[in-house]
N, C-alpha and C. Protein backbone atom coordinates (compact mmCIF):
# COMPACT_ATOMS: atom_id res chain seq x y z
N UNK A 1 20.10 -3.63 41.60
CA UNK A 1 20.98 -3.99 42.69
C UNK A 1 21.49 -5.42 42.46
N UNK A 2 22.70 -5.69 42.87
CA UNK A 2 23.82 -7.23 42.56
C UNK A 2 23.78 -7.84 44.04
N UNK A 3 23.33 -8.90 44.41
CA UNK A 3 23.15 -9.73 45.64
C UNK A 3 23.87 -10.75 45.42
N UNK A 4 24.70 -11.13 46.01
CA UNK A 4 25.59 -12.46 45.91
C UNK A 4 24.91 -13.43 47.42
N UNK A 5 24.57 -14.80 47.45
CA UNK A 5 24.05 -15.51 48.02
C UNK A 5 24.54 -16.99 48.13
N UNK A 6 25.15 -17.32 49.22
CA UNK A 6 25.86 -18.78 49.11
C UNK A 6 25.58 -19.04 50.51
N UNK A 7 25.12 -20.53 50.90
CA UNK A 7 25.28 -20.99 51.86
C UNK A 7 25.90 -22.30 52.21
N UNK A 8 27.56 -21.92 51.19
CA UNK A 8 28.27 -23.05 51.20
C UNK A 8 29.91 -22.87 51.32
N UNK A 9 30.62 -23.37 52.18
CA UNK A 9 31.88 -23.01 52.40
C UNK A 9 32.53 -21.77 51.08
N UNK A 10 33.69 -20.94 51.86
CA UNK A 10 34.18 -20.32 50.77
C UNK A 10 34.99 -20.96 49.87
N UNK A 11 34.67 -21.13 48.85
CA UNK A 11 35.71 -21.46 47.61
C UNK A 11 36.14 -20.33 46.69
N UNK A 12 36.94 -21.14 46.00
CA UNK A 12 37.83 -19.76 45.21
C UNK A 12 36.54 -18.80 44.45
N UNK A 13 35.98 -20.01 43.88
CA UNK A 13 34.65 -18.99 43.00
C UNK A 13 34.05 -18.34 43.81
N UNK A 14 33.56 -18.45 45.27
CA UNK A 14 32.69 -17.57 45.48
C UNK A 14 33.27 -16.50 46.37
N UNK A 15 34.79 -17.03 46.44
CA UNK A 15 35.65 -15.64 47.19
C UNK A 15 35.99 -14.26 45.60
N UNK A 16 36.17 -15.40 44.31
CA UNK A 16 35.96 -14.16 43.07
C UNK A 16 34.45 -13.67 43.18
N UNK A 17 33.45 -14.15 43.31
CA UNK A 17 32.58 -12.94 43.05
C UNK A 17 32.80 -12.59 44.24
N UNK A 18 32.88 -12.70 45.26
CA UNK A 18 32.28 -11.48 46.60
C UNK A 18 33.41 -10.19 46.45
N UNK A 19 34.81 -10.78 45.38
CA UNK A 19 35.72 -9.55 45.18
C UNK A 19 34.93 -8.51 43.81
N UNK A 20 34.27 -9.45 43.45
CA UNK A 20 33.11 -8.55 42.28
C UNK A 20 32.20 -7.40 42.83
N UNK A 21 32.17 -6.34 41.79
CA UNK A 21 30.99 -5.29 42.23
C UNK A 21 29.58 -5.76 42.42
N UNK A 22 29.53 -6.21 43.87
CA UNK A 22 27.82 -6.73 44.18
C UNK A 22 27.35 -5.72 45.49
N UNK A 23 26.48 -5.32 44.90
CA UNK A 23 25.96 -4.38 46.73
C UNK A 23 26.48 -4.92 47.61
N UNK A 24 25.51 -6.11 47.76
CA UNK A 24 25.14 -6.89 49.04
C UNK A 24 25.75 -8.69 48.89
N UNK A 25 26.15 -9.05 49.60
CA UNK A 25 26.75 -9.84 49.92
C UNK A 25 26.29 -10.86 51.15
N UNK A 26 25.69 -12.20 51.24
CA UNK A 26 25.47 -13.07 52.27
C UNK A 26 25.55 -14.26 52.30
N UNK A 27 26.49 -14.65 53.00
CA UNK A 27 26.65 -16.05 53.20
C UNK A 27 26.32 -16.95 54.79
N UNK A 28 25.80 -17.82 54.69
CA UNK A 28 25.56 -18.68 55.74
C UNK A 28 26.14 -19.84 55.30
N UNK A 29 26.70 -20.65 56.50
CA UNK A 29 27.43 -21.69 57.10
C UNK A 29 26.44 -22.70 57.94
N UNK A 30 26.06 -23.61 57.47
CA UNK A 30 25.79 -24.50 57.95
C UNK A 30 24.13 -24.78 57.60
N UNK A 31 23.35 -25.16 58.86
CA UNK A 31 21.77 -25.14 58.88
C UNK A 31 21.08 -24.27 58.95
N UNK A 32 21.54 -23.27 59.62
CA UNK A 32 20.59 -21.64 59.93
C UNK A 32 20.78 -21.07 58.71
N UNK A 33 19.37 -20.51 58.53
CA UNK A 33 19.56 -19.47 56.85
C UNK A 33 19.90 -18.05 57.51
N UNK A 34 19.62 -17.77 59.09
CA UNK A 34 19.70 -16.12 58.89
C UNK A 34 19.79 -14.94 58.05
N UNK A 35 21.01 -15.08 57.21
CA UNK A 35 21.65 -14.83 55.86
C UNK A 35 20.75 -14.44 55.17
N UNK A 36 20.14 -15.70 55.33
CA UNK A 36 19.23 -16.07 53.65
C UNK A 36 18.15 -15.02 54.11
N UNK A 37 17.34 -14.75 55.11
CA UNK A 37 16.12 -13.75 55.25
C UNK A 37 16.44 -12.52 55.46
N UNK A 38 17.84 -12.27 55.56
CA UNK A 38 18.01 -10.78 55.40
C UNK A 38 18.21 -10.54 53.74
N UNK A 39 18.99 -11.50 53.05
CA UNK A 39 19.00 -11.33 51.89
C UNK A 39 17.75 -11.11 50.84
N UNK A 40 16.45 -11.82 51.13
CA UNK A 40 14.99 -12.06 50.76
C UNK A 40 14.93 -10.72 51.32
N UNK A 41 14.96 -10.12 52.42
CA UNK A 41 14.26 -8.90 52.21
C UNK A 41 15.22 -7.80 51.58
N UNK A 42 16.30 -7.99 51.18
CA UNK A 42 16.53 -6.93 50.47
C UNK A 42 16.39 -6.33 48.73
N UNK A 43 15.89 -7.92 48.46
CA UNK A 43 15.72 -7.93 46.96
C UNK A 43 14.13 -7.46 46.51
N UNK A 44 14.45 -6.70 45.19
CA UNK A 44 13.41 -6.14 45.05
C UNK A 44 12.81 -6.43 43.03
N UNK A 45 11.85 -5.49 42.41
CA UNK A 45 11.85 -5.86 41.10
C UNK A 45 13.36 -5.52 40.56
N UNK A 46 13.65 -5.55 39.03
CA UNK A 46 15.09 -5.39 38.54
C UNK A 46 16.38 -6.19 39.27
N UNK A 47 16.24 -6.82 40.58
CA UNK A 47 17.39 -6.47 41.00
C UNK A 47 17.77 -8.21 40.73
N UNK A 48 19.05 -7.84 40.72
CA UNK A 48 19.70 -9.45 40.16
C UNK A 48 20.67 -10.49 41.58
N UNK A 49 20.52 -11.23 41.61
CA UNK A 49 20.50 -12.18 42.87
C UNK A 49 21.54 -13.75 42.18
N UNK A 50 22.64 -13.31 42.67
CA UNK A 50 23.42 -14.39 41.99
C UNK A 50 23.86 -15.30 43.22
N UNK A 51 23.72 -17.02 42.67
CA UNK A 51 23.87 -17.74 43.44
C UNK A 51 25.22 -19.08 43.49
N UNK A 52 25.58 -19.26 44.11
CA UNK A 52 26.77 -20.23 43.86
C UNK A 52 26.04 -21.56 43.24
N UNK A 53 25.45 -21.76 43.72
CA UNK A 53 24.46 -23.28 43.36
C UNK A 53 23.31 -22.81 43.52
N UNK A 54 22.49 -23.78 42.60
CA UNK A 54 20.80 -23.89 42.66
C UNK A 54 20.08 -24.38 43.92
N UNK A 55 21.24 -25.52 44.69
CA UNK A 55 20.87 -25.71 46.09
C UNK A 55 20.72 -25.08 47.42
N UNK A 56 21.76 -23.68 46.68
CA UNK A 56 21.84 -22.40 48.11
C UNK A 56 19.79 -22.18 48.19
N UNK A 57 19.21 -22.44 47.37
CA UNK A 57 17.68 -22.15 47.78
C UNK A 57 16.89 -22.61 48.69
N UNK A 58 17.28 -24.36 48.59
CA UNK A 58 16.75 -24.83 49.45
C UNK A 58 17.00 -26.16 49.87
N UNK A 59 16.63 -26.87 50.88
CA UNK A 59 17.30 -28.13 51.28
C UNK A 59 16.20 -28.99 50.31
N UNK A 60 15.53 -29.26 49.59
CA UNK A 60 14.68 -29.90 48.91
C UNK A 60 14.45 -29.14 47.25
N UNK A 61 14.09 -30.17 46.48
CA UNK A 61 13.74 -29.74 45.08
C UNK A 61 12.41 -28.81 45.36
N UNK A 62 11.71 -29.28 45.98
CA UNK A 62 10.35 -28.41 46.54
C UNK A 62 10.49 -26.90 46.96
N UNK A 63 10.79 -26.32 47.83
CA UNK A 63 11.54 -25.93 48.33
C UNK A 63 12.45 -25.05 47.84
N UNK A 64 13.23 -25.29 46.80
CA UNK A 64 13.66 -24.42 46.27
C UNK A 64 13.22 -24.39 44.93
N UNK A 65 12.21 -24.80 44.38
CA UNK A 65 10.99 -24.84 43.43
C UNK A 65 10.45 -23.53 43.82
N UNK A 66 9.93 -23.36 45.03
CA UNK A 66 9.14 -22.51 45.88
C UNK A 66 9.54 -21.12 46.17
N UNK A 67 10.54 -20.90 45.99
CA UNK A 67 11.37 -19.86 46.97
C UNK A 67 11.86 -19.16 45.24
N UNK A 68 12.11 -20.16 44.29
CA UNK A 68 12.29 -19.66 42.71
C UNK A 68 11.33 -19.05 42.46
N UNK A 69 10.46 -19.54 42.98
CA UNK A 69 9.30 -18.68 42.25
C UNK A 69 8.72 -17.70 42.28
N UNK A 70 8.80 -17.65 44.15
CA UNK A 70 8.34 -16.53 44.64
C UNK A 70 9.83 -15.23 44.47
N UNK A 71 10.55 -15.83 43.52
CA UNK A 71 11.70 -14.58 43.37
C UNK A 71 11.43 -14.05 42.09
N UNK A 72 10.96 -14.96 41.38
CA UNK A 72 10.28 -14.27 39.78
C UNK A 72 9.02 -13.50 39.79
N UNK A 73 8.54 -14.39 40.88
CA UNK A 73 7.54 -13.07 41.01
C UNK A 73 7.49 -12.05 41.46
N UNK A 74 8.49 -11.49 42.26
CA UNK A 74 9.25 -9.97 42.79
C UNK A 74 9.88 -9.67 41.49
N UNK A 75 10.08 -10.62 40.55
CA UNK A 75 10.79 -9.32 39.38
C UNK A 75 12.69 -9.73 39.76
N UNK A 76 13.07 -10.41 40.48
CA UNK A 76 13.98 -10.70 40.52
C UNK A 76 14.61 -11.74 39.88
N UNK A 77 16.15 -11.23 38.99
CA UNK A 77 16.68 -12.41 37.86
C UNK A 77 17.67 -13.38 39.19
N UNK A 78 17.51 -14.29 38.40
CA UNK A 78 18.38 -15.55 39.43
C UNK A 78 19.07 -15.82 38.56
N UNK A 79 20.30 -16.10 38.81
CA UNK A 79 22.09 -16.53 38.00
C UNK A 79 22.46 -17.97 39.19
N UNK A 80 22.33 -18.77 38.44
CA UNK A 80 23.06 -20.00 39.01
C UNK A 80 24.68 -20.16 38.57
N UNK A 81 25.68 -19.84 39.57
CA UNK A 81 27.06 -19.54 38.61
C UNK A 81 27.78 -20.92 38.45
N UNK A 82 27.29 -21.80 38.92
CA UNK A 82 27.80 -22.96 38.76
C UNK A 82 27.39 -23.71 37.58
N UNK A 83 26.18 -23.26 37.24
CA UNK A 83 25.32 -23.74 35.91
C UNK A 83 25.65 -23.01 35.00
N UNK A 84 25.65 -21.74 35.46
CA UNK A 84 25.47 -20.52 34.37
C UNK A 84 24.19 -20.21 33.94
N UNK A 85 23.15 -20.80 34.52
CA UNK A 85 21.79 -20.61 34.02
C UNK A 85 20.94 -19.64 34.80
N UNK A 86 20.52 -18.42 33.72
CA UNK A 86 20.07 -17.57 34.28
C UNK A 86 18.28 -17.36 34.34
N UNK A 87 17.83 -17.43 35.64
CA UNK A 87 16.16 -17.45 35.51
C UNK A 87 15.48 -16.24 35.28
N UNK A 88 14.56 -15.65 34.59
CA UNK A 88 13.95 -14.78 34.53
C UNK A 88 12.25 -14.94 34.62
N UNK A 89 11.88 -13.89 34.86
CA UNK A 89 10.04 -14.09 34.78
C UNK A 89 9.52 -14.32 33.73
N UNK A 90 10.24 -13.66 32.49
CA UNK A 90 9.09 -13.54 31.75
C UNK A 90 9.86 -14.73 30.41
N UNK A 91 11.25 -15.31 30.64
CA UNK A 91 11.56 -16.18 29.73
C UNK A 91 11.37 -17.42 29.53
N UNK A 92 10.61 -17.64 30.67
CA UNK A 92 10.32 -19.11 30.85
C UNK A 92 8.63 -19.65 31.30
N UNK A 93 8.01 -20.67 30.48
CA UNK A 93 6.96 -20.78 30.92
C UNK A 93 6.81 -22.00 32.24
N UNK A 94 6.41 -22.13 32.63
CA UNK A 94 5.88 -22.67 34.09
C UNK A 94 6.99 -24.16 34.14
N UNK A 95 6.75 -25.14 32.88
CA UNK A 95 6.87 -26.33 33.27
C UNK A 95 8.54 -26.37 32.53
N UNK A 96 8.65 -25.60 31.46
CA UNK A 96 10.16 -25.09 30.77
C UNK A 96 11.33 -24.48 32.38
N UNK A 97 10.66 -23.69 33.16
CA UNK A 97 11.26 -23.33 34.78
C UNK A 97 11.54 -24.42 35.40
N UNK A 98 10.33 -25.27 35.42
CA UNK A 98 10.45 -26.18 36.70
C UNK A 98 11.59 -27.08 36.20
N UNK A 99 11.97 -27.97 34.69
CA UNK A 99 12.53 -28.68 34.53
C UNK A 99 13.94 -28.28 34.59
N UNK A 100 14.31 -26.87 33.89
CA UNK A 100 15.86 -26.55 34.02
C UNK A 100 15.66 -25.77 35.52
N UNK A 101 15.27 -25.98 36.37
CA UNK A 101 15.29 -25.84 37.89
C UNK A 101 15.83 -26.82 38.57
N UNK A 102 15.12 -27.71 38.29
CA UNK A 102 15.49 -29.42 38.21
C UNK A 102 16.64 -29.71 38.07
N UNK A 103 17.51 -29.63 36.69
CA UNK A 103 18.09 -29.75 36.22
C UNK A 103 19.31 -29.03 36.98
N UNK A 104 19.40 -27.83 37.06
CA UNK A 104 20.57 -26.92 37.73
C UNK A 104 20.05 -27.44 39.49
N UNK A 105 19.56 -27.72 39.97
CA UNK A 105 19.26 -28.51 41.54
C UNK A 105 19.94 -29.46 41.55
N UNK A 106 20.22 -30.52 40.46
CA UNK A 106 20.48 -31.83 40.54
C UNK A 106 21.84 -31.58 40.61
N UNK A 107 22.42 -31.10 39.60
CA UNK A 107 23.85 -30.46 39.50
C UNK A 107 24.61 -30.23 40.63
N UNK A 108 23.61 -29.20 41.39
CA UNK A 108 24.19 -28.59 42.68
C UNK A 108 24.40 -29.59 43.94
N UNK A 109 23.47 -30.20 43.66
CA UNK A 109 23.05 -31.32 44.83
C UNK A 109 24.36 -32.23 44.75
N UNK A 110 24.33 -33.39 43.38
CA UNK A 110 25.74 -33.39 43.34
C UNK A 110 26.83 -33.08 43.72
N UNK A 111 27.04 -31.73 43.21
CA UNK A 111 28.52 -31.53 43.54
C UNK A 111 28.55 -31.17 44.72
N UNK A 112 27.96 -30.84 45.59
CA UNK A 112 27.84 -30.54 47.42
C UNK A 112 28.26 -32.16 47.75
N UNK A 113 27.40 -33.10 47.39
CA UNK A 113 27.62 -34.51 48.33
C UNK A 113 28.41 -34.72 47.91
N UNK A 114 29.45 -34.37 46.44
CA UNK A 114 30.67 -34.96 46.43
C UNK A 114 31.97 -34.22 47.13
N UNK A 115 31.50 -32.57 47.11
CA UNK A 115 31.91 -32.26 47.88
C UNK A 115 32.34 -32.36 49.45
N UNK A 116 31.02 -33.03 50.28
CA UNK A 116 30.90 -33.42 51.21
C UNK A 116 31.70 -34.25 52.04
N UNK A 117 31.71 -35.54 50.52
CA UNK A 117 32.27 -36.78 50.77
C UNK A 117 33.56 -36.43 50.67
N UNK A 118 34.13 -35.82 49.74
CA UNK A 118 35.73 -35.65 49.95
C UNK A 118 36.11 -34.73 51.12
N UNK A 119 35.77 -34.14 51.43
CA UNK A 119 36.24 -32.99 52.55
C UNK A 119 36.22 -34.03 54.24
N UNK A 120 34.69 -35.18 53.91
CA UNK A 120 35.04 -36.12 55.24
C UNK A 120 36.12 -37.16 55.26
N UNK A 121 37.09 -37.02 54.14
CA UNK A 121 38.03 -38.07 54.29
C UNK A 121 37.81 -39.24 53.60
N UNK A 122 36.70 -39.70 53.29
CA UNK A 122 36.31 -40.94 52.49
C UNK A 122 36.90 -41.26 51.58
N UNK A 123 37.41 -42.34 51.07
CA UNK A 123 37.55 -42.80 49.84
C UNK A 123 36.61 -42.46 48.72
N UNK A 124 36.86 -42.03 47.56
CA UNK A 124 36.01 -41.47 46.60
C UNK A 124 36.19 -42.56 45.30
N UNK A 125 35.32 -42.77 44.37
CA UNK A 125 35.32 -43.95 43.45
C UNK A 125 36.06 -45.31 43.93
N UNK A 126 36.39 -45.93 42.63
CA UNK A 126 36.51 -47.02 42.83
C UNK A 126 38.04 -47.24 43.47
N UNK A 127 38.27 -48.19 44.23
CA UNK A 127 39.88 -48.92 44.87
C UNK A 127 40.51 -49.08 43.88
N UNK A 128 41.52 -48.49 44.33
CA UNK A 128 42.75 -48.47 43.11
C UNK A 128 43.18 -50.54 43.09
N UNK A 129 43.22 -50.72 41.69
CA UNK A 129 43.15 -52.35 41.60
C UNK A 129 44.90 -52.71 42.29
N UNK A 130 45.58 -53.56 42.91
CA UNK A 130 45.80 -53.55 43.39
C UNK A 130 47.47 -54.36 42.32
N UNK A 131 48.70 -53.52 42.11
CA UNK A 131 49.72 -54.28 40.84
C UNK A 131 49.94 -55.73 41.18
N UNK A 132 49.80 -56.32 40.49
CA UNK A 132 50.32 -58.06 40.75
C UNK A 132 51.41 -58.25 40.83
N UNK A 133 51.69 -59.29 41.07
CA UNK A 133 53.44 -59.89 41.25
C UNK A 133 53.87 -59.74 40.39
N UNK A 134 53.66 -60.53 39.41
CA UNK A 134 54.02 -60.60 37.79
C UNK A 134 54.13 -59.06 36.85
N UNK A 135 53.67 -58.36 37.71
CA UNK A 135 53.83 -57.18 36.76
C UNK A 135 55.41 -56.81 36.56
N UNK A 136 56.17 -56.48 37.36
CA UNK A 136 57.02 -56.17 36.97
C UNK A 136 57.89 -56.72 35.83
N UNK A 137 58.09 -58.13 35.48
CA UNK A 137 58.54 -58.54 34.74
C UNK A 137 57.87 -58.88 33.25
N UNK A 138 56.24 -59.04 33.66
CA UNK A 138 55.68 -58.12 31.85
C UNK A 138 55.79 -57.01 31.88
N UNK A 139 56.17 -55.80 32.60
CA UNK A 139 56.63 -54.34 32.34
C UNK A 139 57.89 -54.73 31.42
N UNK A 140 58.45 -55.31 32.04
CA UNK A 140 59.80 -55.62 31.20
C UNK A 140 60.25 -56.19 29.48
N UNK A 141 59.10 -57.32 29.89
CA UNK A 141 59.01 -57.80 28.34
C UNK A 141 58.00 -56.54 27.33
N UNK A 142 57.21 -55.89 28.18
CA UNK A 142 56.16 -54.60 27.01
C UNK A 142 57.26 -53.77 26.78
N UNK A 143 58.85 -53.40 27.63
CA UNK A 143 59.11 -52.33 27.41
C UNK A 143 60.24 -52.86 26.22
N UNK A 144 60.50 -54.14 26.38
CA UNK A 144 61.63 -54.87 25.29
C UNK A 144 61.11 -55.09 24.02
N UNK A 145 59.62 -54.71 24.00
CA UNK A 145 58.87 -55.07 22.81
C UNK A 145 58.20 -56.85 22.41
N UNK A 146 58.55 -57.33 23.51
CA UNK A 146 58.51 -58.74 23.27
C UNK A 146 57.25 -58.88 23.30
N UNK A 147 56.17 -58.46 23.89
CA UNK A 147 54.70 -58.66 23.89
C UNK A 147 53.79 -57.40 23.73
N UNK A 148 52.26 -57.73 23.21
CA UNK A 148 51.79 -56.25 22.75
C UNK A 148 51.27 -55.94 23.90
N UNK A 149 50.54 -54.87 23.96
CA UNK A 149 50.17 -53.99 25.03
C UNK A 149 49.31 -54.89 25.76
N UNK A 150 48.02 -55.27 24.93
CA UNK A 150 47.10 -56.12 24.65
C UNK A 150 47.30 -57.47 25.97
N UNK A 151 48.76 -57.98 25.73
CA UNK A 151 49.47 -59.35 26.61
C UNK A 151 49.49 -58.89 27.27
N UNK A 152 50.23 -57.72 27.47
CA UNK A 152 50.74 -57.53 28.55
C UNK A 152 49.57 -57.18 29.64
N UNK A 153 49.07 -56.46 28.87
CA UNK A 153 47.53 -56.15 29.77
C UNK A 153 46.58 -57.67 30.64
N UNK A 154 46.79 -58.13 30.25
CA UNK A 154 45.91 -59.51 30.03
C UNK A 154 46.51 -60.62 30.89
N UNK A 155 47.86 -60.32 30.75
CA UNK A 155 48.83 -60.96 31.79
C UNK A 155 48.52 -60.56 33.37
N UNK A 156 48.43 -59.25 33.38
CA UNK A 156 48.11 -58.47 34.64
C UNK A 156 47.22 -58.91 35.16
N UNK A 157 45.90 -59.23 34.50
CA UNK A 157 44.68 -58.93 34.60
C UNK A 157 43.90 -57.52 34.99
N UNK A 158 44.32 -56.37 34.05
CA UNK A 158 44.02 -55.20 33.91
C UNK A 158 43.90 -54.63 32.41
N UNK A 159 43.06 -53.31 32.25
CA UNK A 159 42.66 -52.82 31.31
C UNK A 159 44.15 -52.46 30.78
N UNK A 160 44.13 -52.08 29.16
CA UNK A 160 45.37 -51.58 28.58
C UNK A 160 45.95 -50.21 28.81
N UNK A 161 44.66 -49.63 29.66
CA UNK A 161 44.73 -48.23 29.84
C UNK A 161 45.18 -48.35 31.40
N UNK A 162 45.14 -49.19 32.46
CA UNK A 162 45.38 -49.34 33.68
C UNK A 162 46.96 -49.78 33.60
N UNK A 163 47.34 -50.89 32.94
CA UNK A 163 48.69 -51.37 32.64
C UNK A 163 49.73 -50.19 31.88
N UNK A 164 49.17 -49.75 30.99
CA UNK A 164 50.10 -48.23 30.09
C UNK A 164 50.42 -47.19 31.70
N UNK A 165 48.87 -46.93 32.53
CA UNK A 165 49.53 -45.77 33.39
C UNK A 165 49.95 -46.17 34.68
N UNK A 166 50.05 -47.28 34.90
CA UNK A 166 51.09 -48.10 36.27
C UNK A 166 52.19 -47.71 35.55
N UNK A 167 52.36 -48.61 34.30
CA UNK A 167 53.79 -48.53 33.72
C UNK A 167 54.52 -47.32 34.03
N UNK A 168 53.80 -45.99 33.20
CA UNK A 168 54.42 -45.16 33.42
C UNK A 168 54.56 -44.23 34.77
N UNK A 169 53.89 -44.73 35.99
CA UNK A 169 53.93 -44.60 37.28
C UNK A 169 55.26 -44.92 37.83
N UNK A 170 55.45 -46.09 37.28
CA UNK A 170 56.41 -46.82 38.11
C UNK A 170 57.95 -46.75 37.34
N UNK A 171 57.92 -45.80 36.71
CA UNK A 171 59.05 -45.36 35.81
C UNK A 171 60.19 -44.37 36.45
């Protein structure tokens, strides 16, 4: 049996698998797992349990340490589709599990809080540096050839790679 399991907004990926041949299908929204314990009881040995993230397991590395395990030990394969990493019982020994568990958790964890953060509106990385006065007229002399990239960069007080894509911004 094919179980699809997400307890994270719909995105395109997990609106393509739920259009995929999977029995069963459950998603939860928010803090309540509901979802999640009807889904646990429907899985059985053989049956394969695919997940959007390694974090749909659990709100903690523990936690969903815990809940991995007790799914290998039903005989059930776990597919992380965001990783691509697939868990099985008998391919992995104890501490080889826990680390690429780890590993595909951290991932997930990630991309949720960055997810998070962009969806609340926040500014994401660094402030765009801010063009100087003077730029326009070393745009002028880089584009006349009169100075190397290098000056011109330096003039700005910006990288050669920040000065090249203003330039061609402001074109």
């Amino acid at each position: 049996m094919l179980v699809f399991y997400t307890r994270h907004a719909l995105s395109d990926l997990s609106r393509q698998v739920a259009a995929c041949a999977v029995d069963f299908q459950f998603f939860d929204q928010g803090v309540e797992r509901e979802e999640w314990d009807k889904c646990f009881a429907k899985l059985g040995p053989g049956d394969r349990l695919y997940l959007l993230m390694a974090s749909d397991l659990g709100d903690s590395f523990q936690e969903a340490g815990r809940v991995l395990q007790s799914l290998l030990a039903l005989g059930v394969e776990v597919v992380v589709l965001q990783t691509g990493k697939v868990f099985k019982s008998s391919d992995f020994a104890v501490d080889a599990l826990a680390s690429d568990c780890l590993e595909a958790m951290q991932d997930g964890w990630q991309t949720y809080a960055r997810l998070q953060k962009k969806s609340s509106g926040k500014p994401m990385g660094r402030p765009r540096l801010a063009t100087p006065p003077n730029f326009p007229s070393v745009q002028k002399a880089y584009g006349k050839k009169e100075i190397s990239l290098l000056d011109a960069a330096e003039a700005c007080g910006m990288s050669q790679t920040t000065f090249w894509r203003r330039s061609q911004e402001l074109q």
